[in-house]
Each structure stands twice: as C-alpha cells, then as structure tokens.
PDB file of N, CA and C in Angstrom:
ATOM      1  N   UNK A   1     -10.640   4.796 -12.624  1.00  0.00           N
ATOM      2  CA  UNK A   1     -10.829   4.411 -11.245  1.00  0.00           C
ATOM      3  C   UNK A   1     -11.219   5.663 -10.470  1.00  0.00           C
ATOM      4  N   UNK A   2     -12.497   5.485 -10.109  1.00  0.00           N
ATOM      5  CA  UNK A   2     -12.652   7.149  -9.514  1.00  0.00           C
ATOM      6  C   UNK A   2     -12.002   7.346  -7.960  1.00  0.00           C
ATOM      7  N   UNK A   3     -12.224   6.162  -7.251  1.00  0.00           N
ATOM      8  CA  UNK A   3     -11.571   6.712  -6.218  1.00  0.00           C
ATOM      9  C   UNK A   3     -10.599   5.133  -5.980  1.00  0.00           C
ATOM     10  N   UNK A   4      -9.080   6.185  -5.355  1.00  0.00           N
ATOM     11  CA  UNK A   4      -8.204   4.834  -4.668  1.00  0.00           C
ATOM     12  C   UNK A   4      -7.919   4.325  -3.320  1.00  0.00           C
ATOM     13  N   UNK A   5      -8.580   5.589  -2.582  1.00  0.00           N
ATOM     14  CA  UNK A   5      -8.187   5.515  -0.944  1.00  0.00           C
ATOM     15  C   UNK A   5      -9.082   6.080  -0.169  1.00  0.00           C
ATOM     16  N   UNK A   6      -9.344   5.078   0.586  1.00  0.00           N
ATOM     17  CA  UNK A   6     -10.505   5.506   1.274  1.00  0.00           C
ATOM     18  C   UNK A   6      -9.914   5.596   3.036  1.00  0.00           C
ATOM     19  N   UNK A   7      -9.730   7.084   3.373  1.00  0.00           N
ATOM     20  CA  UNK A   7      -8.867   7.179   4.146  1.00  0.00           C
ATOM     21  C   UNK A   7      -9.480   7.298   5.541  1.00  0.00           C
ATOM     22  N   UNK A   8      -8.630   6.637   6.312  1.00  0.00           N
ATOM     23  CA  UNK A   8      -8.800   6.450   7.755  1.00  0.00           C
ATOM     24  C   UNK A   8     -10.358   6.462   8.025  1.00  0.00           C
ATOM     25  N   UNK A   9     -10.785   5.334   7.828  1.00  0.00           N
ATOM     26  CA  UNK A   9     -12.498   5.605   8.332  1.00  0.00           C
ATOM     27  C   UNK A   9     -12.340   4.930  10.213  1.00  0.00           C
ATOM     28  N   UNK A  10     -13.415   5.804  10.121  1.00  0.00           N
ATOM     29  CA  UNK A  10     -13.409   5.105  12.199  1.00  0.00           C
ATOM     30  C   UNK A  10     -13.601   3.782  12.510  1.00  0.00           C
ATOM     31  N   UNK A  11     -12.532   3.863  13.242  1.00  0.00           N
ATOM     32  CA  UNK A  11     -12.432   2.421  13.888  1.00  0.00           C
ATOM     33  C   UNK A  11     -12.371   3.077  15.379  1.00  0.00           C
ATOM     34  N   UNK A  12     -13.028   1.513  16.140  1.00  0.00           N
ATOM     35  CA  UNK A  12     -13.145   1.913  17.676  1.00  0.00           C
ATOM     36  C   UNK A  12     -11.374   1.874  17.879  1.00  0.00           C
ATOM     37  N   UNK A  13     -10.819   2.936  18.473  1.00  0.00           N
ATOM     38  CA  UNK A  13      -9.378   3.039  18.699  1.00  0.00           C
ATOM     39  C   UNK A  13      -8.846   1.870  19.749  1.00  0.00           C
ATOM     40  N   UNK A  14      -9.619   1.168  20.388  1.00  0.00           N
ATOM     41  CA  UNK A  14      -9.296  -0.083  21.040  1.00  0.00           C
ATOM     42  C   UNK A  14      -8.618  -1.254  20.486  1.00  0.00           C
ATOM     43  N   UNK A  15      -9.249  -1.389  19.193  1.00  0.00           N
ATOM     44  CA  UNK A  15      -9.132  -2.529  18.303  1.00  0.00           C
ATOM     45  C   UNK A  15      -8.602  -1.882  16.960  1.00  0.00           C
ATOM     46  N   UNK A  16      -7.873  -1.112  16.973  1.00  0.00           N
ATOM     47  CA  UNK A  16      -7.335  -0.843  15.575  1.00  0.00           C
ATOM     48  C   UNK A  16      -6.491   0.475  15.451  1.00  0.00           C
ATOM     49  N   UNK A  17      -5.101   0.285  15.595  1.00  0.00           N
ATOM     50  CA  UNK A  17      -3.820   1.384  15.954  1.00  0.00           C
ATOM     51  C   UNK A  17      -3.400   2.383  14.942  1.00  0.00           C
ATOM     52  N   UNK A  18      -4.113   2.069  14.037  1.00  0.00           N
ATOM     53  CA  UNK A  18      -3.570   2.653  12.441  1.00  0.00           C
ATOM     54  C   UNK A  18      -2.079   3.062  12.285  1.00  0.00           C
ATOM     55  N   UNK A  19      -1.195   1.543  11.971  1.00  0.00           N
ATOM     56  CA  UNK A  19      -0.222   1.395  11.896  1.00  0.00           C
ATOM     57  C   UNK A  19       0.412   1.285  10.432  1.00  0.00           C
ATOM     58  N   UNK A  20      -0.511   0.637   9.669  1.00  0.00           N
ATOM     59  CA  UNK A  20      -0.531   0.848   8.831  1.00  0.00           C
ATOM     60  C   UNK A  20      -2.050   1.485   7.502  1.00  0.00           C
ATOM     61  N   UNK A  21      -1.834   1.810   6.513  1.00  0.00           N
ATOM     62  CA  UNK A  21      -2.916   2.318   5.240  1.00  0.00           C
ATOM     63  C   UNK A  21      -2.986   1.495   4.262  1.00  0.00           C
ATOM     64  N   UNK A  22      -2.992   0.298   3.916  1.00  0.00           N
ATOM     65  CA  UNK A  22      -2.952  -0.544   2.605  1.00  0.00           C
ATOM     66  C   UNK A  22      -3.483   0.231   1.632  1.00  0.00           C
ATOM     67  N   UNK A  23      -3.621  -0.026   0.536  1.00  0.00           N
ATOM     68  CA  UNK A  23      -3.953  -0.122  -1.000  1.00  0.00           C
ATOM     69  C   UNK A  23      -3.693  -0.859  -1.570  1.00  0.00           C
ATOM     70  N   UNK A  24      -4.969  -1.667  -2.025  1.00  0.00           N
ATOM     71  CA  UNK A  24      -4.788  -2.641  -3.083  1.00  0.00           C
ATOM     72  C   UNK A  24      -5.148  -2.172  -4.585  1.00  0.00           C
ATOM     73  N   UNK A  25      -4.129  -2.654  -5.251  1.00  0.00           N
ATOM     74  CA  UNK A  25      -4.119  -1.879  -6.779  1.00  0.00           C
ATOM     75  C   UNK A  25      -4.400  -3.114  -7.771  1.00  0.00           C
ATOM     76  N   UNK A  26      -5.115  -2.697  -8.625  1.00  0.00           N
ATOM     77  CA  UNK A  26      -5.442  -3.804  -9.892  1.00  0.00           C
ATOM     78  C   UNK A  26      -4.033  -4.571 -10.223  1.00  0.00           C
ATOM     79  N   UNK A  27      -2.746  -4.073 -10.448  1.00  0.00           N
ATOM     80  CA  UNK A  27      -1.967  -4.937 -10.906  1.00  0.00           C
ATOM     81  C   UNK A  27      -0.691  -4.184  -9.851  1.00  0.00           C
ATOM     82  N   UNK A  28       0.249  -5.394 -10.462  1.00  0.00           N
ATOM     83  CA  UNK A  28       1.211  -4.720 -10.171  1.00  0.00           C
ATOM     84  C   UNK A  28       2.147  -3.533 -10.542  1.00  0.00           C
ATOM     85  N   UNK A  29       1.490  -3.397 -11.277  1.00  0.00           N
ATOM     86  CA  UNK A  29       2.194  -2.107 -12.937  1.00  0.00           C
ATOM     87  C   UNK A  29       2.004  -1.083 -12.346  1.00  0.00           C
ATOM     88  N   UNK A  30       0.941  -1.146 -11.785  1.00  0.00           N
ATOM     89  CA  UNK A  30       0.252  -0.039 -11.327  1.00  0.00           C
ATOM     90  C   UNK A  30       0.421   0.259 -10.117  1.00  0.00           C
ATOM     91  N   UNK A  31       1.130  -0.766  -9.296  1.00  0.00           N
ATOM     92  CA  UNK A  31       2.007  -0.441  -7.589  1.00  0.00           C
ATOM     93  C   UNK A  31       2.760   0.219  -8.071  1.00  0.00           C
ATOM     94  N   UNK A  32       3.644  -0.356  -8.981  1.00  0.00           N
ATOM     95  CA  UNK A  32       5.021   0.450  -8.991  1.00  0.00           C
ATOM     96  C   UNK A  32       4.948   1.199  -9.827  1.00  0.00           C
ATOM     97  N   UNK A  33       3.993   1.706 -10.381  1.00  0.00           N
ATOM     98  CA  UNK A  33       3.898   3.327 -11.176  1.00  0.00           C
ATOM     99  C   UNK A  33       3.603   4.320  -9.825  1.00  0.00           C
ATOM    100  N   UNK A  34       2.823   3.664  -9.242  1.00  0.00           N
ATOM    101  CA  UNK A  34       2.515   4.857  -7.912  1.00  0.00           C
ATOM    102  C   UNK A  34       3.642   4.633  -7.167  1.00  0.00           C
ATOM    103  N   UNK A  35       4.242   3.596  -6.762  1.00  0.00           N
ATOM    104  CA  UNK A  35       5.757   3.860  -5.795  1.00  0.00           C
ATOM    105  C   UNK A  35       6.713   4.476  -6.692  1.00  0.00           C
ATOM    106  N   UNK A  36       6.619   5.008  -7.483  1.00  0.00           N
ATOM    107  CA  UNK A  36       8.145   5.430  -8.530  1.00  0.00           C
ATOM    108  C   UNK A  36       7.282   7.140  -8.184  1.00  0.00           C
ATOM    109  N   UNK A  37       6.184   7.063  -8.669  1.00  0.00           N
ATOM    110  CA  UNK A  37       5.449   8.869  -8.505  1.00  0.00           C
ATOM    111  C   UNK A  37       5.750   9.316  -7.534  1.00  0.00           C
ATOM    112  N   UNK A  38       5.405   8.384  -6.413  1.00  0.00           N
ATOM    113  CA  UNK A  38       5.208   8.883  -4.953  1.00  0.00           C
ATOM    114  C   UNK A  38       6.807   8.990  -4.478  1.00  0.00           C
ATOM    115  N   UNK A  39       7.586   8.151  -5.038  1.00  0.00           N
ATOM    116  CA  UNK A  39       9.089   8.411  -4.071  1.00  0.00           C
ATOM    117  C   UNK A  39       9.661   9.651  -5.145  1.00  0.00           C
ATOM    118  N   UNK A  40       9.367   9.874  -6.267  1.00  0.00           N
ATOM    119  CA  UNK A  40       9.346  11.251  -7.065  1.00  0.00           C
ATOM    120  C   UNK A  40       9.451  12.231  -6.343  1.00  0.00           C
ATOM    121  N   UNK A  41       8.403  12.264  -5.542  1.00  0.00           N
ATOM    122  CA  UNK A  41       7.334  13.710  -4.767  1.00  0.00           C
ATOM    123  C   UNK A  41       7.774  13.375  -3.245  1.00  0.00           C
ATOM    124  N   UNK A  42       8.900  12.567  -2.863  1.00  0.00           N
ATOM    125  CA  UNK A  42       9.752  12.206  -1.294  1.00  0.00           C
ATOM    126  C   UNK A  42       8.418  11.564  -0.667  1.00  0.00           C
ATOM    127  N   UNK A  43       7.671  10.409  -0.979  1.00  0.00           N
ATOM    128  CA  UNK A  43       6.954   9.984  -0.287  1.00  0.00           C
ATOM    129  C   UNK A  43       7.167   8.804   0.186  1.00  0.00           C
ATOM    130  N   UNK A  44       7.491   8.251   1.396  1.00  0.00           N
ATOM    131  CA  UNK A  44       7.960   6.971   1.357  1.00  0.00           C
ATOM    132  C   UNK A  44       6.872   6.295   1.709  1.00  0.00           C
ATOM    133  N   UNK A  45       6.854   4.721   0.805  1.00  0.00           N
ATOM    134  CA  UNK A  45       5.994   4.013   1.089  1.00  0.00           C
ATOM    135  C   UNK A  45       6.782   2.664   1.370  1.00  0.00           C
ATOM    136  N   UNK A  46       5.754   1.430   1.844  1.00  0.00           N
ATOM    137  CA  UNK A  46       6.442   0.187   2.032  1.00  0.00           C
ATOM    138  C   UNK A  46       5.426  -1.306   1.075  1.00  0.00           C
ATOM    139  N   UNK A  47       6.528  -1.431   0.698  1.00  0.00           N
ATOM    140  CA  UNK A  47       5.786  -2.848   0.153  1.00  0.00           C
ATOM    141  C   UNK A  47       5.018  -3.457   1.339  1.00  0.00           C
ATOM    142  N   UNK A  48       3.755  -4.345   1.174  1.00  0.00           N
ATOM    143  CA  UNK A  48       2.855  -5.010   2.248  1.00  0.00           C
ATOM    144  C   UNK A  48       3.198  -6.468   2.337  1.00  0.00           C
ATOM    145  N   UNK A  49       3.691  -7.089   3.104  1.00  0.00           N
ATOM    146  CA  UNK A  49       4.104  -8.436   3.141  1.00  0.00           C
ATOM    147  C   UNK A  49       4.252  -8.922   1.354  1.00  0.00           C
ATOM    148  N   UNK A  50       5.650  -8.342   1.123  1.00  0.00           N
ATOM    149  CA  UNK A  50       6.716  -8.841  -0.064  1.00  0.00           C
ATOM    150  C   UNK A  50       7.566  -8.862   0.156  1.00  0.00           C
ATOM    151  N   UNK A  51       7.915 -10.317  -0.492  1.00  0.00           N
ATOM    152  CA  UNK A  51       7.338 -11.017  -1.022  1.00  0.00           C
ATOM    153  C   UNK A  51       6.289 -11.875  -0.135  1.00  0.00           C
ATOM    154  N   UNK A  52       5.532 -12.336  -1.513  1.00  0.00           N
ATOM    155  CA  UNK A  52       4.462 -13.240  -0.084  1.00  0.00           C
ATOM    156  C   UNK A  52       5.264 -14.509   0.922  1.00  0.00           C
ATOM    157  N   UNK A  53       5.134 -14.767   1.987  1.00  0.00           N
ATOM    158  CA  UNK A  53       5.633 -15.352   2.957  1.00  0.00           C
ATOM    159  C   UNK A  53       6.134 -17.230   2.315  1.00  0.00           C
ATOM    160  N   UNK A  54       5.438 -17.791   1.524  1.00  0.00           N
ATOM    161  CA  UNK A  54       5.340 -19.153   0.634  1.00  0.00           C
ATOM    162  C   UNK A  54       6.475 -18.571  -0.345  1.00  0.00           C
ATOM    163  N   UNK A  55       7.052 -17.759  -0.352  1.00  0.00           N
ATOM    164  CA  UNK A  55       8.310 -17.326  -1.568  1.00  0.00           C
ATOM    165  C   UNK A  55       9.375 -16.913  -1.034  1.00  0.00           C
ATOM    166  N   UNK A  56       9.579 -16.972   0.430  1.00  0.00           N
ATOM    167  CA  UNK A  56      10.685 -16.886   1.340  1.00  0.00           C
ATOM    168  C   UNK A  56      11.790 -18.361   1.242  1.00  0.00           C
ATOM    169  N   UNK A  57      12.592 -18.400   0.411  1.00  0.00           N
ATOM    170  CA  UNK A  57      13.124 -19.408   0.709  1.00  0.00           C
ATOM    171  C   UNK A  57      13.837 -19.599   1.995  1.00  0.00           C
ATOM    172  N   UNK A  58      14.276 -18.988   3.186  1.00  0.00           N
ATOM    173  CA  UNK A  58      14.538 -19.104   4.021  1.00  0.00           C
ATOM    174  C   UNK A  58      13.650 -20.161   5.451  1.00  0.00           C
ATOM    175  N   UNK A  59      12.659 -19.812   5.196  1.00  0.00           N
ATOM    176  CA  UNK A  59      11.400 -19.518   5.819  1.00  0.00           C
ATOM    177  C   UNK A  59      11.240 -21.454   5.632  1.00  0.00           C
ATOM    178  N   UNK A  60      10.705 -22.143   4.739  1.00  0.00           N
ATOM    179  CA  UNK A  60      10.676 -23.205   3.570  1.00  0.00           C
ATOM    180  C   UNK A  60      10.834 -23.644   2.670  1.00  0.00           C
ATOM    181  N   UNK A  61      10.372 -24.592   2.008  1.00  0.00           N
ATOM    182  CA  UNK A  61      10.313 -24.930   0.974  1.00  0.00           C
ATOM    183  C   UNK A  61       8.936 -24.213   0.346  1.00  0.00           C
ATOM    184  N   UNK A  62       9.534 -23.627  -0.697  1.00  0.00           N
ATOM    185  CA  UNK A  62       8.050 -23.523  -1.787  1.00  0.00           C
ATOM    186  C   UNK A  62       7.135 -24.454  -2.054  1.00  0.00           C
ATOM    187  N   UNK A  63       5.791 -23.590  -1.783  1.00  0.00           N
ATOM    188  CA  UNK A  63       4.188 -24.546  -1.778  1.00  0.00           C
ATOM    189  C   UNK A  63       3.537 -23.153  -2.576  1.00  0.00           C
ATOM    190  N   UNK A  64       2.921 -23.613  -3.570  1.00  0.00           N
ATOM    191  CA  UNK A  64       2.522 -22.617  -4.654  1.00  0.00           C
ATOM    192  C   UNK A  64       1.120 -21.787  -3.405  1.00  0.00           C
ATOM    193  N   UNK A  65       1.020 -20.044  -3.522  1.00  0.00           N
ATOM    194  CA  UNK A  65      -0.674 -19.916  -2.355  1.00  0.00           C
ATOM    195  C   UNK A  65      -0.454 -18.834  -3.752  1.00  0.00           C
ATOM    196  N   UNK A  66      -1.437 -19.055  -4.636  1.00  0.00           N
ATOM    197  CA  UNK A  66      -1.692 -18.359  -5.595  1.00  0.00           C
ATOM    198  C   UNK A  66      -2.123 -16.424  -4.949  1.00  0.00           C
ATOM    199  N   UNK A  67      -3.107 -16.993  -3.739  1.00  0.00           N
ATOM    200  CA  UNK A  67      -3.833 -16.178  -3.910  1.00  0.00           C
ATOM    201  C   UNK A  67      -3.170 -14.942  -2.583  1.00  0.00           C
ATOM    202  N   UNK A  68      -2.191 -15.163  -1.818  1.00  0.00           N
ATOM    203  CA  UNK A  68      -1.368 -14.147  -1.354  1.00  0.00           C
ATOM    204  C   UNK A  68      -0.101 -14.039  -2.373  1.00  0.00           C
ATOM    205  N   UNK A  69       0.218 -15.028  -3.421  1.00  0.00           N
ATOM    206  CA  UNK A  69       0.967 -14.291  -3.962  1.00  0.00           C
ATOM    207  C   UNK A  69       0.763 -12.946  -4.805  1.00  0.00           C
ATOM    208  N   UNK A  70      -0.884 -13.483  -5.585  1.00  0.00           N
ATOM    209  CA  UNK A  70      -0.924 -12.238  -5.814  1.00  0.00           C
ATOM    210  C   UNK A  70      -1.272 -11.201  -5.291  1.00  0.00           C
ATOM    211  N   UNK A  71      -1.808 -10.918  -3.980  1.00  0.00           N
ATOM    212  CA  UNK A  71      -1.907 -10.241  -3.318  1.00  0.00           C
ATOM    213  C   UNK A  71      -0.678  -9.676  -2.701  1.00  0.00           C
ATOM    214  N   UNK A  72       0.236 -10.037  -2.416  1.00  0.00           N
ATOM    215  CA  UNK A  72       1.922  -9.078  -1.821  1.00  0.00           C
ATOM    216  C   UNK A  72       2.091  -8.783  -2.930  1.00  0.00           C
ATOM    217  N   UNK A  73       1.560  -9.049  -4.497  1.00  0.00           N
ATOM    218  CA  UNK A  73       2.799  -8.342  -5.566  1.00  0.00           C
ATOM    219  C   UNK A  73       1.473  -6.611  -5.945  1.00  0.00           C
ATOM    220  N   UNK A  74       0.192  -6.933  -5.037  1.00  0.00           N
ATOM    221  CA  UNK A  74      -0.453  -5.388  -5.536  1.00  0.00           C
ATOM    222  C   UNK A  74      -0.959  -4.606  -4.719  1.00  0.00           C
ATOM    223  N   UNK A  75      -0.494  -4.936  -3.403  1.00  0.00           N
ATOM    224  CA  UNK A  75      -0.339  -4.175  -2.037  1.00  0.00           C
ATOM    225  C   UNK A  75       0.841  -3.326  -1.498  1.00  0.00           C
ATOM    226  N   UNK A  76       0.004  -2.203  -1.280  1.00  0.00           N
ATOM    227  CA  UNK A  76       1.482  -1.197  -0.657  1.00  0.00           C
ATOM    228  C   UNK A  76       0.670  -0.482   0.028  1.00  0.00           C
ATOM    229  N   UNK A  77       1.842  -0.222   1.290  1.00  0.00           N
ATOM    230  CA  UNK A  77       1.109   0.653   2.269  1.00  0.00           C
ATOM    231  C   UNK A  77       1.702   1.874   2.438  1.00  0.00           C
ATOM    232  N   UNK A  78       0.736   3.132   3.176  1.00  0.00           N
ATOM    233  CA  UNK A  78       0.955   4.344   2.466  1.00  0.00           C
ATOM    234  C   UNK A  78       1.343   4.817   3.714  1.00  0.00           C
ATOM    235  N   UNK A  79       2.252   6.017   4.275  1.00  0.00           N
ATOM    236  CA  UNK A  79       2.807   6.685   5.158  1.00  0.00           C
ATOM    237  C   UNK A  79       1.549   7.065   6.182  1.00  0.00           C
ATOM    238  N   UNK A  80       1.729   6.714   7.380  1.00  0.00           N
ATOM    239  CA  UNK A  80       1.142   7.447   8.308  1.00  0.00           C
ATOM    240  C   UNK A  80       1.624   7.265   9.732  1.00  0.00           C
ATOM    241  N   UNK A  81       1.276   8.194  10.230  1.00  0.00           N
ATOM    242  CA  UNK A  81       2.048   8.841  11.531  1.00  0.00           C
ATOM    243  C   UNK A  81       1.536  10.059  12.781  1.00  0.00           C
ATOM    244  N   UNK A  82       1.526  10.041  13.533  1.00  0.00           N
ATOM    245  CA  UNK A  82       0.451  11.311  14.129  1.00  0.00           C
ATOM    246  C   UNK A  82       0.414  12.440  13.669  1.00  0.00           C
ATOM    247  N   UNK A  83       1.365  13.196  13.028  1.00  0.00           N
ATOM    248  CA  UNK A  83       1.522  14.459  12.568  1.00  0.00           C
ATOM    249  C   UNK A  83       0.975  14.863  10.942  1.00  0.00           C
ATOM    250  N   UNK A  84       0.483  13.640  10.778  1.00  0.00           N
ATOM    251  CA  UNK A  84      -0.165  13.426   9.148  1.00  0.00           C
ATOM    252  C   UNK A  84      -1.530  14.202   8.965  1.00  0.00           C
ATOM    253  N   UNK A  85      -1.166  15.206   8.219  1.00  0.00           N
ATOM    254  CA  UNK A  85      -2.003  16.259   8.453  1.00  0.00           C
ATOM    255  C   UNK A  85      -3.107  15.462   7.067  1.00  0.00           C
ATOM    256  N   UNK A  86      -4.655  15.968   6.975  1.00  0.00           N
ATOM    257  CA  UNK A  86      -5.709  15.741   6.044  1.00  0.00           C
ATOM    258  C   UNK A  86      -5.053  16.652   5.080  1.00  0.00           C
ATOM    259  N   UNK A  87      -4.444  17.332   4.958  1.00  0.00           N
ATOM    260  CA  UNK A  87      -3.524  18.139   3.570  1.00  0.00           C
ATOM    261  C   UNK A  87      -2.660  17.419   2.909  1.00  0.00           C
ATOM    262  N   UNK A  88      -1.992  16.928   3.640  1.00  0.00           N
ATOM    263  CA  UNK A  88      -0.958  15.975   3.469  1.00  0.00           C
ATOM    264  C   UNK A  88      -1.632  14.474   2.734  1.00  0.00           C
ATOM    265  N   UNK A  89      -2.612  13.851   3.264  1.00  0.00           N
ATOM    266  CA  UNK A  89      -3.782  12.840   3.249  1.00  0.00           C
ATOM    267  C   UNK A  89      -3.903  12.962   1.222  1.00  0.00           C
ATOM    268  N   UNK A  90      -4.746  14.180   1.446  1.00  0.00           N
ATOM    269  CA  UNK A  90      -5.309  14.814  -0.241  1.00  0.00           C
ATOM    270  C   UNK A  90      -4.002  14.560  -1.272  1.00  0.00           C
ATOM    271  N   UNK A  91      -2.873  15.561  -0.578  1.00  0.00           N
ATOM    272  CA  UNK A  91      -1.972  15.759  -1.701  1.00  0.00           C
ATOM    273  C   UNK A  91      -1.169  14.060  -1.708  1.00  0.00           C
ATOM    274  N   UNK A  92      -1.239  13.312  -1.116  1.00  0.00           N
ATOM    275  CA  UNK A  92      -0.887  12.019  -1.569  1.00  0.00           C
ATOM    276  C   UNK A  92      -2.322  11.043  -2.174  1.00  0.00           C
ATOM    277  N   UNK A  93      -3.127  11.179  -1.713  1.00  0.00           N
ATOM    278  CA  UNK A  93      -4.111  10.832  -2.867  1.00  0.00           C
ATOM    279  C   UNK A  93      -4.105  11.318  -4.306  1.00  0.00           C
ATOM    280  N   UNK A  94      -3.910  12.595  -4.180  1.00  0.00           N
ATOM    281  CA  UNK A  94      -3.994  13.166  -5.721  1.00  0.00           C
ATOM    282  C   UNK A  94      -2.845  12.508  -6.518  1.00  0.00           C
ATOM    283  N   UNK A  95      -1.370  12.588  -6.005  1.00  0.00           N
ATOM    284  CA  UNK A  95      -0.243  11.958  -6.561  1.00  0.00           C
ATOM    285  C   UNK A  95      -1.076  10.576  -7.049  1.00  0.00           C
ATOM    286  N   UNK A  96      -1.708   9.387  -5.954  1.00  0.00           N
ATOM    287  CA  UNK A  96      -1.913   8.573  -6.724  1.00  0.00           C
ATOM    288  C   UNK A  96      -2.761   8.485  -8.045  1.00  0.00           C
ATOM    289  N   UNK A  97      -3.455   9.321  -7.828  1.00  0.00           N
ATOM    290  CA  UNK A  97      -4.437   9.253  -8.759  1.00  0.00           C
ATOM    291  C   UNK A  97      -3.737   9.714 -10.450  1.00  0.00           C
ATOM    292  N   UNK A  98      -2.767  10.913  -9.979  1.00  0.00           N
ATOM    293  CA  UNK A  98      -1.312  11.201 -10.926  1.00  0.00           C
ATOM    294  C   UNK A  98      -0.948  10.223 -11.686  1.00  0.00           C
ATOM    295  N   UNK A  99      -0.454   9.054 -10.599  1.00  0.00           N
ATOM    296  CA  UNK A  99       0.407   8.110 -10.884  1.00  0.00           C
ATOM    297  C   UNK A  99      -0.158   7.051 -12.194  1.00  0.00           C
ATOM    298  N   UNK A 100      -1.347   6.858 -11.503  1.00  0.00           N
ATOM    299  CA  UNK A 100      -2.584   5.833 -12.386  1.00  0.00           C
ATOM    300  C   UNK A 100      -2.839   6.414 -13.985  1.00  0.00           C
ATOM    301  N   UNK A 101      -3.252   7.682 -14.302  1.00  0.00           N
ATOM    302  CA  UNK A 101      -3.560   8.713 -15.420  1.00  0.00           C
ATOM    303  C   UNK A 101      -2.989   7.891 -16.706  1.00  0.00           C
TER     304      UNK A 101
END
C-alpha cells in the first residue's frame, strides 16, 4: 500500500472543522494492528462510529446494513488538534505504515 493518509487537504474552513482524520483500512486486522502500534508509540486514536449504529442493541432491534457494518469494523480516526505539528503528522504516518509491514 504505498500511501495510507492523505493528510488534511484544503477545505474551505467554513464548511469543514477538522474534527476529525478517518482512515479507512482494507480489513479489520489491519485497524487493529495499527491501533495496538500506534497506542505502543502513546498515540491515541478512536474507533469511527463502533460499533455500527444497526448493532446497538439499545438503540433497536437488529436490521442486518451490511455495508456500514463493514465500514465501523475498518475505520479509525487519527488524533488531531491545533497544536498538531506536520512532524508529528509524518511520524504518525510512518508508524502506520510500521504497523501494516
């Protein structure tokens, strides 16, 4: 996979707060090889709407949505914050790329 993150591209700052960084990863094996690397190296990350919302038993009754389920089990979003330096940016890209190897 040559590249995994394609970081902060411009958005008009009106319409888009950068609250969060997704990454979507081929599987799930491969989320949680990079969340086990990355909290290794003190990086905290957050699962992206997981479980998917149709698997909340609270919420409803289960109705099978194939296609956000698999999507919450290979989404994770990556730390950011104003003080998030482009050094900082690299050396957590590289970890992922670590993680994947």
């Amino acid at each position: 996979m040559d590249q995994i993150v394609d970081v902060f591209q411009k958005f008009n700052p009106l319409s888009y707060n950068y609250s969060y960084v997704p990454v979507l990863f081929p599987s799930e094996t491969e989320l949680l090889a990079v969340i086990s690397h990355l909290k290794a190296n003190n990086v905290i990350t957050r699962r992206y709407f997981s479980p998917s919302l149709n698997e909340v038993k609270a919420i409803q009754q289960y109705t099978p949505c194939p296609v956000s389920e698999d999507l919450s089990r290979r989404i994770l979003c990556l730390p950011t914050y104003n003080e998030l330096s482009l050094d900082s940016v690299r050396w957590i890209s590289e970890l992922i790329l670590e993680a994947l190897k």
